[in-house]
Protein backbone atom coordinates (compact mmCIF):
# COMPACT_ATOMS: atom_id res chain seq x y z
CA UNK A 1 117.09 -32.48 43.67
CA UNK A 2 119.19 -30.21 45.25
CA UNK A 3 121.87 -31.37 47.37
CA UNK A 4 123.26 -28.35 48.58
CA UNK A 5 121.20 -24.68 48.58
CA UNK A 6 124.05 -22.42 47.38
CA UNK A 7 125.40 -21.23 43.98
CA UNK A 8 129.22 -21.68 46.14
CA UNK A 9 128.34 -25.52 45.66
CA UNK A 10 127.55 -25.91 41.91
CA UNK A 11 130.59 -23.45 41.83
CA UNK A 12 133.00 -25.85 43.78
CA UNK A 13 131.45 -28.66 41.85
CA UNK A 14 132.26 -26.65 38.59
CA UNK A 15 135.52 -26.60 38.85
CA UNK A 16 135.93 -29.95 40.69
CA UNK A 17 134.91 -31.29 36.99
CA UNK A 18 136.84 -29.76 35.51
CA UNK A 19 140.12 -31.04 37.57
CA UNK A 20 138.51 -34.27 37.27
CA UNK A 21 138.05 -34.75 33.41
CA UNK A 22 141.84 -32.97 33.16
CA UNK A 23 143.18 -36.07 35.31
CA UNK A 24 141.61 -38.05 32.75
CA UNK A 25 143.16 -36.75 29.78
CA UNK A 26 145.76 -38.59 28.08
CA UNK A 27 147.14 -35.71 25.98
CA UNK A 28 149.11 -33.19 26.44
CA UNK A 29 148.25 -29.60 27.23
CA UNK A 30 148.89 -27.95 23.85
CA UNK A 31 152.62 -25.98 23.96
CA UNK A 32 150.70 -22.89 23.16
CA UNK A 33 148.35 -22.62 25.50
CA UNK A 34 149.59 -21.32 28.83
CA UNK A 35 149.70 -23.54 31.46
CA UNK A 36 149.00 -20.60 33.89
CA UNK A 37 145.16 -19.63 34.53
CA UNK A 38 146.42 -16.08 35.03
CA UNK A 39 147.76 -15.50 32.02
CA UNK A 40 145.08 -14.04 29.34
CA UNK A 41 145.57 -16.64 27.06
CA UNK A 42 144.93 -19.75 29.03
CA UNK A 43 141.92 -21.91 28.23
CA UNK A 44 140.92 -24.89 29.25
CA UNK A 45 141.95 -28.26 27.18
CA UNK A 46 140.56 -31.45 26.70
CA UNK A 47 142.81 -33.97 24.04
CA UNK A 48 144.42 -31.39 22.20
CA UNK A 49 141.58 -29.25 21.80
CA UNK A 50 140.54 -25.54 23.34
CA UNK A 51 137.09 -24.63 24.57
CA UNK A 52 135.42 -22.04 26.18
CA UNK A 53 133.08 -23.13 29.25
CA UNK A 54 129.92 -22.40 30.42
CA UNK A 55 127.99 -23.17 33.66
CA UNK A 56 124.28 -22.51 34.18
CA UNK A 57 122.64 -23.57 37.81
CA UNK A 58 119.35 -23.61 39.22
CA UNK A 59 120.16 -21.11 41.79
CA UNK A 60 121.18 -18.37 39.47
CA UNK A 61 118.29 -16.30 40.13
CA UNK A 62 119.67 -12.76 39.54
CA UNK A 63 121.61 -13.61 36.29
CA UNK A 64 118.82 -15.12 34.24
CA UNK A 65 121.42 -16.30 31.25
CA UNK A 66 123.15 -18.34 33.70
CA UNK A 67 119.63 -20.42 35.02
CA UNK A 68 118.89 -23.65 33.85
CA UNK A 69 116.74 -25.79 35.76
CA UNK A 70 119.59 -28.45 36.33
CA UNK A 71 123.52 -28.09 36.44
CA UNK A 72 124.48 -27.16 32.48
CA UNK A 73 127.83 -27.68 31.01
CA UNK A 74 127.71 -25.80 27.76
CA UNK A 75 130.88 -26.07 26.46
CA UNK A 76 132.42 -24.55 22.77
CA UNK A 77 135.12 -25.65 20.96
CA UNK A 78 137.78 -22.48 20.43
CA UNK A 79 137.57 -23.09 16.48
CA UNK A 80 134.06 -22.15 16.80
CA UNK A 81 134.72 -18.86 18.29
CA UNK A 82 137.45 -17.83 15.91
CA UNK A 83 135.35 -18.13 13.15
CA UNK A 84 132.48 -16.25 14.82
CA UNK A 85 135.39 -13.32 15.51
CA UNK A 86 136.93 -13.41 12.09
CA UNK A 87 133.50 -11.91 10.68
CA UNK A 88 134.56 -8.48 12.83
CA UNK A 89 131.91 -6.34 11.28
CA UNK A 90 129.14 -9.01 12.17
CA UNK A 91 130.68 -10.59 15.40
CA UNK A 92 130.19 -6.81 16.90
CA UNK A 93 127.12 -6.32 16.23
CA UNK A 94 125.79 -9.59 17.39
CA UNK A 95 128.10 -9.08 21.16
CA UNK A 96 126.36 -5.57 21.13
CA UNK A 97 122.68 -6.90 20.82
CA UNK A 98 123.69 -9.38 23.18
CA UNK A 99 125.20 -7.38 25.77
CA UNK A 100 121.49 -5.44 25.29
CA UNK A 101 119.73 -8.22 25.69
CA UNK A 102 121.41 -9.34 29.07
CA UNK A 103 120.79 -5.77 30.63
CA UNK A 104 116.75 -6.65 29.83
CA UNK A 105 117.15 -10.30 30.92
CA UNK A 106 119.07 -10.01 33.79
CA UNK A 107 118.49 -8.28 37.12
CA UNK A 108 122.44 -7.17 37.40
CA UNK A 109 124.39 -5.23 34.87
CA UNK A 110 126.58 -7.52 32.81
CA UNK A 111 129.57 -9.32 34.88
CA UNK A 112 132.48 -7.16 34.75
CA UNK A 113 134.10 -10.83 34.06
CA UNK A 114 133.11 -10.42 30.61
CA UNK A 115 135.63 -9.92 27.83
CA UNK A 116 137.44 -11.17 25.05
CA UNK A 117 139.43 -14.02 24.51
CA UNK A 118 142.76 -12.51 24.06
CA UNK A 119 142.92 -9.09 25.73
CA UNK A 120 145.36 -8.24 27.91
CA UNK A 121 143.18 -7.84 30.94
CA UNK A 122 140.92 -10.67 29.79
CA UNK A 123 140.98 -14.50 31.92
CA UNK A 124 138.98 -16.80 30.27
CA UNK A 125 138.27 -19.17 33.21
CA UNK A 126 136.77 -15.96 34.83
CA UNK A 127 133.77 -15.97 32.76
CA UNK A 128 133.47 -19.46 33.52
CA UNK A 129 130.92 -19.38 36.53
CA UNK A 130 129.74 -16.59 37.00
CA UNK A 131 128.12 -15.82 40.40
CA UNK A 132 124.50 -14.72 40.73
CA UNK A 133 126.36 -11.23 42.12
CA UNK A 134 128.97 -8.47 41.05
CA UNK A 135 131.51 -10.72 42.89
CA UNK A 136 134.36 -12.65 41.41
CA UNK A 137 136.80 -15.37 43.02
CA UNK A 138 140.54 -14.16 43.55
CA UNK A 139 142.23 -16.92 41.26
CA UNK A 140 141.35 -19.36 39.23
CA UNK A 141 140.68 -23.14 41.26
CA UNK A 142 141.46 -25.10 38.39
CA UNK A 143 143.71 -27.65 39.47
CA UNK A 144 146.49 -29.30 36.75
CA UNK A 145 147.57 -33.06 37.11
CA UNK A 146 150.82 -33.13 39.05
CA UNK A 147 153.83 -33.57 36.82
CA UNK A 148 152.26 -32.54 33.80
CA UNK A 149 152.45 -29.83 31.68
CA UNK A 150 148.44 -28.81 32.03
């Protein structure tokens, strides 16, 4: 069931969860990891640890890879992603044939949100959620705990 027809809802949701599971962390946000969504290298962080998020709806109609028949957290631990980048060579390939495989999948070009962990014009949280159009929000709705570092 549906409670509310729009992707804007599973969006605000989204990151609503994500606030919510912060305020329940007990450790701090890792020193290294900007505290600032606008800065390229921020991630989000759950006890200590980095991961890259992932949000699929059922009202993604026009972006096919972000369906799912329910609301979908897929969420990967940063190590994970290293690795996969380390093999350069192999990680290229693989982002090239699935880049490909998105233009055949999905009624819309690839998100212009989509980059790489680390470049200077690359925010993380951005790919996030994407929205079932070439649209984008402004800033990042993340919200840290007051008083912490996060």
């Amino acid at each position: 069931m549906i409670l509310n027809g729009t992707v804007k809802y599973f969006e605000e949701l989204f990151w609503k969860q994500l606030t919510w599971v912060h305020e329940l962390d007990e450790t701090e946000w890792p020193a290294d990891v900007p505290a600032d969504p606008a800065d390229p290298l921020w991630e989000y962080c759950f006890h200590g640890e980095r991961y890259f998020m992932y949000c699929a709806t059922p009202l993604h109609e026009n972006r096919n890879s972000r369906h799912f028949p329910f609301m979908m957290l897929a969420i990967t631990p940063r190590w994970v992603l290293q690795r996969f980048i380390e093999k350069n060579e192999l990680a290229g390939k693989i982002k090239t044939h699935i880049r490909k495989r998105l233009i055949q999948y999905d009624s819309l070009p690839p998100h212009f949100n989509l980059n790489e962990y680390g470049n200077a014009d690359n925010h993380e949280w951005k790919q996030y959620f994407l929205h079932d159009k070439d649209t984008a929000l402004p800033q990042c709705p993340f919200q840290h705990s007051k008083g912490r570092r996060g």
